[in-house]
PDB file of N, CA and C in Angstrom:
ATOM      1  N   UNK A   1     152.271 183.351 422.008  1.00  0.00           N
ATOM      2  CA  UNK A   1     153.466 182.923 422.699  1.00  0.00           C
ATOM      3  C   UNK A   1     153.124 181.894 423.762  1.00  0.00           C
ATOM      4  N   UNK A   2     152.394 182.197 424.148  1.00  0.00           N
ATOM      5  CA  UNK A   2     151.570 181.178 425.769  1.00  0.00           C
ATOM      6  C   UNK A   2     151.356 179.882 425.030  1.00  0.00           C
ATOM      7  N   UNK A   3     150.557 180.009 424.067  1.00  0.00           N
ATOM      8  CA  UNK A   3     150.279 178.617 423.176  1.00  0.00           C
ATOM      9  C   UNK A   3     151.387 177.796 422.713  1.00  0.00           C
ATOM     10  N   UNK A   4     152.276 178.477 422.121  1.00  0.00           N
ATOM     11  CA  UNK A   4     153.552 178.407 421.872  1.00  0.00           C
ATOM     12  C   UNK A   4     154.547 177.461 422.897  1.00  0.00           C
ATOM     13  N   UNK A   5     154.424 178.198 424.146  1.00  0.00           N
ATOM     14  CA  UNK A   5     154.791 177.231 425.384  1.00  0.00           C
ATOM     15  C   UNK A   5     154.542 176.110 425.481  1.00  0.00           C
ATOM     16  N   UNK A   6     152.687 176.097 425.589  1.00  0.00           N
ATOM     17  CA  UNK A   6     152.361 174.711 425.931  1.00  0.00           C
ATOM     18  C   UNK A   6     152.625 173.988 425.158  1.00  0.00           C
ATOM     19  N   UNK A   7     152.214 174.100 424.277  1.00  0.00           N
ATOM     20  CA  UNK A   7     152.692 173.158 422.868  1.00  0.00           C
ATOM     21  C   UNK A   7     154.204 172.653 423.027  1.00  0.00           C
ATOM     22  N   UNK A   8     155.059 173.320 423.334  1.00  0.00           N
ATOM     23  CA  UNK A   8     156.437 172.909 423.651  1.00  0.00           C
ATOM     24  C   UNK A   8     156.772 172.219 424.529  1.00  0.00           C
ATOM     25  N   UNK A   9     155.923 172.205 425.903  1.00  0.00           N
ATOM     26  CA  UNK A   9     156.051 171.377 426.719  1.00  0.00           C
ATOM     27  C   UNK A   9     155.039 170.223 426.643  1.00  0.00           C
ATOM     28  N   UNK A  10     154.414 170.338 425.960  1.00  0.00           N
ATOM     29  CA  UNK A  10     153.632 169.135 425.545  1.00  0.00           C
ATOM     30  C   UNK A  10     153.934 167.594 424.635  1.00  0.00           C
ATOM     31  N   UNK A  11     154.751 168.923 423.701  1.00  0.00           N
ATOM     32  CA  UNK A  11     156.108 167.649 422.648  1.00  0.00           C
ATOM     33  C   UNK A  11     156.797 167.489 423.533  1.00  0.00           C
ATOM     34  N   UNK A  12     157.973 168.380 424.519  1.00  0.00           N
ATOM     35  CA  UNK A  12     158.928 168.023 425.346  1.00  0.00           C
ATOM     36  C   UNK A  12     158.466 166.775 426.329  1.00  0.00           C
ATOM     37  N   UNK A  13     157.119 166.281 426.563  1.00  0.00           N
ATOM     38  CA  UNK A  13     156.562 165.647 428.140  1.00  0.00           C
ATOM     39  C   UNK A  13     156.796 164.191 426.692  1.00  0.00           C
ATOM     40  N   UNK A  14     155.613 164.658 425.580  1.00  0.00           N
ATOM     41  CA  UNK A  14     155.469 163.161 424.619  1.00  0.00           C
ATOM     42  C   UNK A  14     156.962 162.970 424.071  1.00  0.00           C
ATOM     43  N   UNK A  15     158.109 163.389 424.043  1.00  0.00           N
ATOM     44  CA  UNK A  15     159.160 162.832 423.645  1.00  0.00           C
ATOM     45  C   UNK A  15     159.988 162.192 424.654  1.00  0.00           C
ATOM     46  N   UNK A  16     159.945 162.542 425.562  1.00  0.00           N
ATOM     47  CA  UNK A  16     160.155 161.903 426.692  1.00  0.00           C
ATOM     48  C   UNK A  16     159.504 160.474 427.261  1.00  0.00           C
ATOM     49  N   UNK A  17     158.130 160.429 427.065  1.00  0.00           N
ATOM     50  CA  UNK A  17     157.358 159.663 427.013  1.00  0.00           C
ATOM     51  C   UNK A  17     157.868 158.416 425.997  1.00  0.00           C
ATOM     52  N   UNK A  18     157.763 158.736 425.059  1.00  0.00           N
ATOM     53  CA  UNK A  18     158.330 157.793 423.551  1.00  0.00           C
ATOM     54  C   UNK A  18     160.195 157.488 424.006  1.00  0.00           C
ATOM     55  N   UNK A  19     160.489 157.743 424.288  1.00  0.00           N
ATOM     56  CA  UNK A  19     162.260 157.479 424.838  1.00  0.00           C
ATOM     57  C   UNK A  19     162.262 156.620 425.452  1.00  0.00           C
ATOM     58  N   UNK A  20     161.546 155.563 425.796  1.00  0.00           N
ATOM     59  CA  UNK A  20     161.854 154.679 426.712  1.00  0.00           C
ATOM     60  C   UNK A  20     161.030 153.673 425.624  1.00  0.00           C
ATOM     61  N   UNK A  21     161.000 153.859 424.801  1.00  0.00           N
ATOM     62  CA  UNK A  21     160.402 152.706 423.678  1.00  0.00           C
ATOM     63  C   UNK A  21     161.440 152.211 423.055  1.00  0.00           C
ATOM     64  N   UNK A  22     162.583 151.636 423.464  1.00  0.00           N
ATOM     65  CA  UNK A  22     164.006 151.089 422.773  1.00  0.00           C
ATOM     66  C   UNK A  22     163.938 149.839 422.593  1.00  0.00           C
ATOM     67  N   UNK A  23     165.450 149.594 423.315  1.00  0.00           N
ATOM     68  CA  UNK A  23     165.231 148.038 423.415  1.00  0.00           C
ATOM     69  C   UNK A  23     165.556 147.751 424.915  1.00  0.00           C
ATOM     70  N   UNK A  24     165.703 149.036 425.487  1.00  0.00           N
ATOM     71  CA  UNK A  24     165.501 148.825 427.301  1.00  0.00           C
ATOM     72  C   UNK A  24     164.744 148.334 427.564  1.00  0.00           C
ATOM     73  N   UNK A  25     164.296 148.117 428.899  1.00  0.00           N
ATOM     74  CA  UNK A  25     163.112 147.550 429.884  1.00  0.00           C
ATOM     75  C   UNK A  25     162.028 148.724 429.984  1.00  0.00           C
ATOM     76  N   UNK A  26     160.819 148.446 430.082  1.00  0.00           N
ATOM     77  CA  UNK A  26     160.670 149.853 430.750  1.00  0.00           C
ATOM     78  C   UNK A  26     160.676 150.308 431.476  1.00  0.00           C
ATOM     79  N   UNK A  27     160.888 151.870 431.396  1.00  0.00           N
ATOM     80  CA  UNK A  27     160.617 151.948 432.963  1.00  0.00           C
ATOM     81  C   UNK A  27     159.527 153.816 433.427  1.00  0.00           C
ATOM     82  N   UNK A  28     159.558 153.609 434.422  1.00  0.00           N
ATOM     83  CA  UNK A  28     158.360 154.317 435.196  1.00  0.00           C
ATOM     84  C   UNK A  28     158.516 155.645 434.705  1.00  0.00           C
ATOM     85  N   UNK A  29     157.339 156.140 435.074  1.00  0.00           N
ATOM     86  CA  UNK A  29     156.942 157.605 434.155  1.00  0.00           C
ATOM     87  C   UNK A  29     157.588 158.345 435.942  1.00  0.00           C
ATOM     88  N   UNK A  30     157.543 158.221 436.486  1.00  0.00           N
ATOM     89  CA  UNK A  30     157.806 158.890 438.112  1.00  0.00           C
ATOM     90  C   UNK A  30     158.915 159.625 438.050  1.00  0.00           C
ATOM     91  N   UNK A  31     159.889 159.727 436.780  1.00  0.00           N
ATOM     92  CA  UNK A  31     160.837 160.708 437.128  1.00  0.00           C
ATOM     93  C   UNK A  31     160.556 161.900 435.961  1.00  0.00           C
ATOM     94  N   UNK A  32     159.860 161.540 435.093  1.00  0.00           N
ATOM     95  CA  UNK A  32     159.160 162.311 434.319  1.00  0.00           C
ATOM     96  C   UNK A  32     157.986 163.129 435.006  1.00  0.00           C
ATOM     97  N   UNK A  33     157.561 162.505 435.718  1.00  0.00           N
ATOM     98  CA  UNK A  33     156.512 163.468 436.436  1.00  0.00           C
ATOM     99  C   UNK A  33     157.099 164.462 437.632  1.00  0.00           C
ATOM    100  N   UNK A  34     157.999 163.961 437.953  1.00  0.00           N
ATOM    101  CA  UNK A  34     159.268 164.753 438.588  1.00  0.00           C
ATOM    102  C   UNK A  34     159.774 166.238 438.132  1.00  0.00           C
ATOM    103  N   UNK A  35     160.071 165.713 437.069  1.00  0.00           N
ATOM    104  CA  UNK A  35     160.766 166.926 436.411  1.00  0.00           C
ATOM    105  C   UNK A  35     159.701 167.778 435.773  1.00  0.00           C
ATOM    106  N   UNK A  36     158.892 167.616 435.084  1.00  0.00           N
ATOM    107  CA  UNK A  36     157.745 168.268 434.089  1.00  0.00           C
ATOM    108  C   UNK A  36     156.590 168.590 434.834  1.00  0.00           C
ATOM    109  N   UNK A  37     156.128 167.662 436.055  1.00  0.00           N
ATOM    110  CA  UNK A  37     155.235 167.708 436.900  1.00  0.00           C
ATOM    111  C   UNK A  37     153.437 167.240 436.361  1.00  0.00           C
ATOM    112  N   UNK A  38     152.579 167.968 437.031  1.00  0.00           N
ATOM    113  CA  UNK A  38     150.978 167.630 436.881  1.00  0.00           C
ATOM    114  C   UNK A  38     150.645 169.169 436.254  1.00  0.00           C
ATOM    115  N   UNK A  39     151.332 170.072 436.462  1.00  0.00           N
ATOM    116  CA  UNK A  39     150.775 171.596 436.309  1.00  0.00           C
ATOM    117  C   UNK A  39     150.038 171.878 435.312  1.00  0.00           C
ATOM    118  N   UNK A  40     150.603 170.968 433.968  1.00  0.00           N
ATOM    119  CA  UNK A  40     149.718 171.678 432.539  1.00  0.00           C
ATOM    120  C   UNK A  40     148.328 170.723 432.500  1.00  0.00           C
ATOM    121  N   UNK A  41     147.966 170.011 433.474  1.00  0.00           N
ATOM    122  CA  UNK A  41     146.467 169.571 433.236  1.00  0.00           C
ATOM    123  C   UNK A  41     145.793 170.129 432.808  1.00  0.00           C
ATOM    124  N   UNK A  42     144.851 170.774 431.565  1.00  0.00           N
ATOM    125  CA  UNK A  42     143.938 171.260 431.912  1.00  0.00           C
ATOM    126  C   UNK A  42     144.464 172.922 431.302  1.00  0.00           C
ATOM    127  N   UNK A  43     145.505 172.839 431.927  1.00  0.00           N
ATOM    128  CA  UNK A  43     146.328 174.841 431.587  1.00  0.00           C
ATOM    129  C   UNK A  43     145.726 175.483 429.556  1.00  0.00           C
ATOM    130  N   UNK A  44     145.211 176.254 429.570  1.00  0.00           N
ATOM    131  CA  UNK A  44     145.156 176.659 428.199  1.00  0.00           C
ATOM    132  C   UNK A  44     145.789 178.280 428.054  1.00  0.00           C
ATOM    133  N   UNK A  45     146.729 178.481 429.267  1.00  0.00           N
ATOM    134  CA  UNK A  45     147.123 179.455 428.650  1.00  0.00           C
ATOM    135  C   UNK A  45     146.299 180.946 428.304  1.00  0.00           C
ATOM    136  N   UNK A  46     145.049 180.863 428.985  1.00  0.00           N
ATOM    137  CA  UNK A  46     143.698 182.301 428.899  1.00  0.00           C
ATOM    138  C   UNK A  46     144.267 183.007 429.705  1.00  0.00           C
ATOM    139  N   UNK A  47     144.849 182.438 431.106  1.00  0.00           N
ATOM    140  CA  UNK A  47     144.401 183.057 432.398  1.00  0.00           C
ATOM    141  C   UNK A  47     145.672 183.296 432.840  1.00  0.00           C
ATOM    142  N   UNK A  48     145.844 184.168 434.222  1.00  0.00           N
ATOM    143  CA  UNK A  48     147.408 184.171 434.937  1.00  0.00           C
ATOM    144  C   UNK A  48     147.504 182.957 435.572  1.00  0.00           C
ATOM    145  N   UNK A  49     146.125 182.642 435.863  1.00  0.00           N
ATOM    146  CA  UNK A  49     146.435 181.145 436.774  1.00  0.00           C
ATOM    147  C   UNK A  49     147.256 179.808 435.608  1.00  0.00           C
ATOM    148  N   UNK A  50     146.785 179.691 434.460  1.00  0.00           N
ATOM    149  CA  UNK A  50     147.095 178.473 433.437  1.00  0.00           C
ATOM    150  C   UNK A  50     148.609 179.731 433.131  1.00  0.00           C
ATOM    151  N   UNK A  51     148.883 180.478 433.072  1.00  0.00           N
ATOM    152  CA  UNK A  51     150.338 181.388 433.096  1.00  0.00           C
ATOM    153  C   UNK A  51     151.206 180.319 434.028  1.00  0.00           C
ATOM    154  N   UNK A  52     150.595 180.590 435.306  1.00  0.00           N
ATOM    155  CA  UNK A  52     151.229 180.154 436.430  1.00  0.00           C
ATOM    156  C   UNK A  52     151.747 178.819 436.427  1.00  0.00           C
ATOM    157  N   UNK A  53     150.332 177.910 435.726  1.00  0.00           N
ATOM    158  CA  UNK A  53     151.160 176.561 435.732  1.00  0.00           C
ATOM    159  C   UNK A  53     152.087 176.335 434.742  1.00  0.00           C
ATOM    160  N   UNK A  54     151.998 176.903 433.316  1.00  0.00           N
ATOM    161  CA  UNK A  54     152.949 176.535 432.586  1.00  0.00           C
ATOM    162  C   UNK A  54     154.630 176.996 433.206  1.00  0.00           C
ATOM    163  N   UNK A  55     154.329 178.473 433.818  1.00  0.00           N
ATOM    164  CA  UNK A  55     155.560 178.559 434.672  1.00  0.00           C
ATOM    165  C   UNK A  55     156.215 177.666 435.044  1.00  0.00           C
ATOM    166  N   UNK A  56     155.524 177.248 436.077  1.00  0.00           N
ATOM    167  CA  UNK A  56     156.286 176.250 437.174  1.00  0.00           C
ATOM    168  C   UNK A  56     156.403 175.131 436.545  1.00  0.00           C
ATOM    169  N   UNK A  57     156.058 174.652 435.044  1.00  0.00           N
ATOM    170  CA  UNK A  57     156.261 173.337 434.674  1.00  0.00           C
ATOM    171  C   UNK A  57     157.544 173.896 433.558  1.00  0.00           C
ATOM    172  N   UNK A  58     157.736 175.243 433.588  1.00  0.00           N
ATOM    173  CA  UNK A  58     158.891 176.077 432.237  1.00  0.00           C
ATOM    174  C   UNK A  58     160.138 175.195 434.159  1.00  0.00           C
ATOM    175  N   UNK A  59     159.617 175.941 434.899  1.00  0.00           N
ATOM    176  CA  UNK A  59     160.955 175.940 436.083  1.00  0.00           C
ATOM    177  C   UNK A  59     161.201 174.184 436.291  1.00  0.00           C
ATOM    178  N   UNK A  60     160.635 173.480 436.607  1.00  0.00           N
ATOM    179  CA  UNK A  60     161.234 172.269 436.727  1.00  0.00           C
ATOM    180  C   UNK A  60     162.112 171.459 435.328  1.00  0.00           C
ATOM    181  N   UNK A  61     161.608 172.155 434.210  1.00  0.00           N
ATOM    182  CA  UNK A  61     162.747 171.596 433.250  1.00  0.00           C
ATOM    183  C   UNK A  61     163.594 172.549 432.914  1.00  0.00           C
ATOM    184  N   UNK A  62     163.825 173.551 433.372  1.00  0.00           N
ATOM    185  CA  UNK A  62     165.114 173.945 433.486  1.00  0.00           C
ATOM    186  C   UNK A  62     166.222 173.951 434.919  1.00  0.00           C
ATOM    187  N   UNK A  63     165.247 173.924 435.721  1.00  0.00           N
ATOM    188  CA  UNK A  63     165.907 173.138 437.058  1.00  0.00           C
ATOM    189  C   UNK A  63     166.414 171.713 436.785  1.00  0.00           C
ATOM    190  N   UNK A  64     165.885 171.035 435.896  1.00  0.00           N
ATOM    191  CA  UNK A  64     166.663 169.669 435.430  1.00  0.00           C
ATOM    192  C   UNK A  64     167.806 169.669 434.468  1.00  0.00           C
ATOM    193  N   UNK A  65     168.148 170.615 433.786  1.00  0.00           N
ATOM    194  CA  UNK A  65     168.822 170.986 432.674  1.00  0.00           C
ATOM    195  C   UNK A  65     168.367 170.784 431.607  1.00  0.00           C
ATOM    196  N   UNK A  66     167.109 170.567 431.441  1.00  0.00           N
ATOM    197  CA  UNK A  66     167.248 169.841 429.913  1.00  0.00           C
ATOM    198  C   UNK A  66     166.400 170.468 428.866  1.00  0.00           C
ATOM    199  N   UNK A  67     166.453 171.956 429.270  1.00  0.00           N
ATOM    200  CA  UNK A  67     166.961 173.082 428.468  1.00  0.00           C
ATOM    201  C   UNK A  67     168.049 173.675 428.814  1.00  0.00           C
ATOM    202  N   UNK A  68     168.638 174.818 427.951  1.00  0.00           N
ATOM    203  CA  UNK A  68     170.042 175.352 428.054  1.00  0.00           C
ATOM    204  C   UNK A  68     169.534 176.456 428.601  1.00  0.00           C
ATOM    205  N   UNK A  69     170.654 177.131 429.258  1.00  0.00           N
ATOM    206  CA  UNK A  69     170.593 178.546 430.278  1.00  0.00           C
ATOM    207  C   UNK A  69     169.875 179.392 429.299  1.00  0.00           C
ATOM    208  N   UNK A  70     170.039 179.512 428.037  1.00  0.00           N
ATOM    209  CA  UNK A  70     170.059 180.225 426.978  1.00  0.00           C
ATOM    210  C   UNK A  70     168.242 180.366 426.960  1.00  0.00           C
ATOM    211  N   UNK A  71     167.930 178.730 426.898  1.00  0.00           N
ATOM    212  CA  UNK A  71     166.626 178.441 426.278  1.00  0.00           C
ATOM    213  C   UNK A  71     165.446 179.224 427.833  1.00  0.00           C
ATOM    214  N   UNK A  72     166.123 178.824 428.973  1.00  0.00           N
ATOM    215  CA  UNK A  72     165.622 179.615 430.419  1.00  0.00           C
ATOM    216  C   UNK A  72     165.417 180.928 430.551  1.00  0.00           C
ATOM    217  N   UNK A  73     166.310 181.645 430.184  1.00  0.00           N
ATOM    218  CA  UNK A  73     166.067 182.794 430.746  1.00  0.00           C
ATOM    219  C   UNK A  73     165.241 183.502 429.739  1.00  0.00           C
ATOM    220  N   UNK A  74     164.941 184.546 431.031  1.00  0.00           N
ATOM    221  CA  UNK A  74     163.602 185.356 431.096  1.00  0.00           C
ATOM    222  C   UNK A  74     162.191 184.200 431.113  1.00  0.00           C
ATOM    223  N   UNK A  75     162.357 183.032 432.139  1.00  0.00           N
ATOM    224  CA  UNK A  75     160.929 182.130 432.053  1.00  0.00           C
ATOM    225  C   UNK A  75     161.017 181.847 433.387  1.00  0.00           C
ATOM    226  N   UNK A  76     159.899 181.453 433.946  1.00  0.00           N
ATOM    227  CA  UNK A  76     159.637 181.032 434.971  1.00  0.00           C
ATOM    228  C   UNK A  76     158.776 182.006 436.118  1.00  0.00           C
ATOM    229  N   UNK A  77     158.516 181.740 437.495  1.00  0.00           N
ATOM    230  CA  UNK A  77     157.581 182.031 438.236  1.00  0.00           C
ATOM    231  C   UNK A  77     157.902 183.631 438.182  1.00  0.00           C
ATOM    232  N   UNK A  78     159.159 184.090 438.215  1.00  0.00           N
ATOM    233  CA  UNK A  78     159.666 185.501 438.533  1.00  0.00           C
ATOM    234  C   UNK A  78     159.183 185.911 437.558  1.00  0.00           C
ATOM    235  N   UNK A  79     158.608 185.953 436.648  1.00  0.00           N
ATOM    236  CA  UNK A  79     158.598 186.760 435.809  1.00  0.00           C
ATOM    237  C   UNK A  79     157.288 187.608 435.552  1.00  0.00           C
TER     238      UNK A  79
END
């Protein structure tokens, strides 16, 4: 399941990433790092600590909305 996560937020960070490959301008990764953050550097998901960061990187994209209430609950630091 932990693996499962990262992996999800890993496509969720690279699709985000690739979205600005249109025919817009580009523009800056700074609100992407905003929302998704630095936390999964490195995180593999062994430990409570790599737990911890995928947490807090589960809480800033659902603090952004862009998962559904549905897809949130039961995730994040409280848990």
């Amino acid at each position: 399941m932990k693996l499962a996560a990262l992996r999800t937020m890993s496509a969720l960070a690279l699709s985000f990433a690739l979205q600005g490959c249109g025919s817009a301008a580009p523009a800056s990764a700074d609100g992407l790092r905003r929302v998704v953050g630095t936390d999964l550097i490195g995180a593999r998901s062994g430990t409570p600590a790599d737990q911890r960061k995928i947490d807090r990187t589960v809480v800033g994209i659902c603090a952004a909305a862009v998962w559904t209430k549905g897809e949130c609950a039961g995730r994040g630091e409280g848990r």
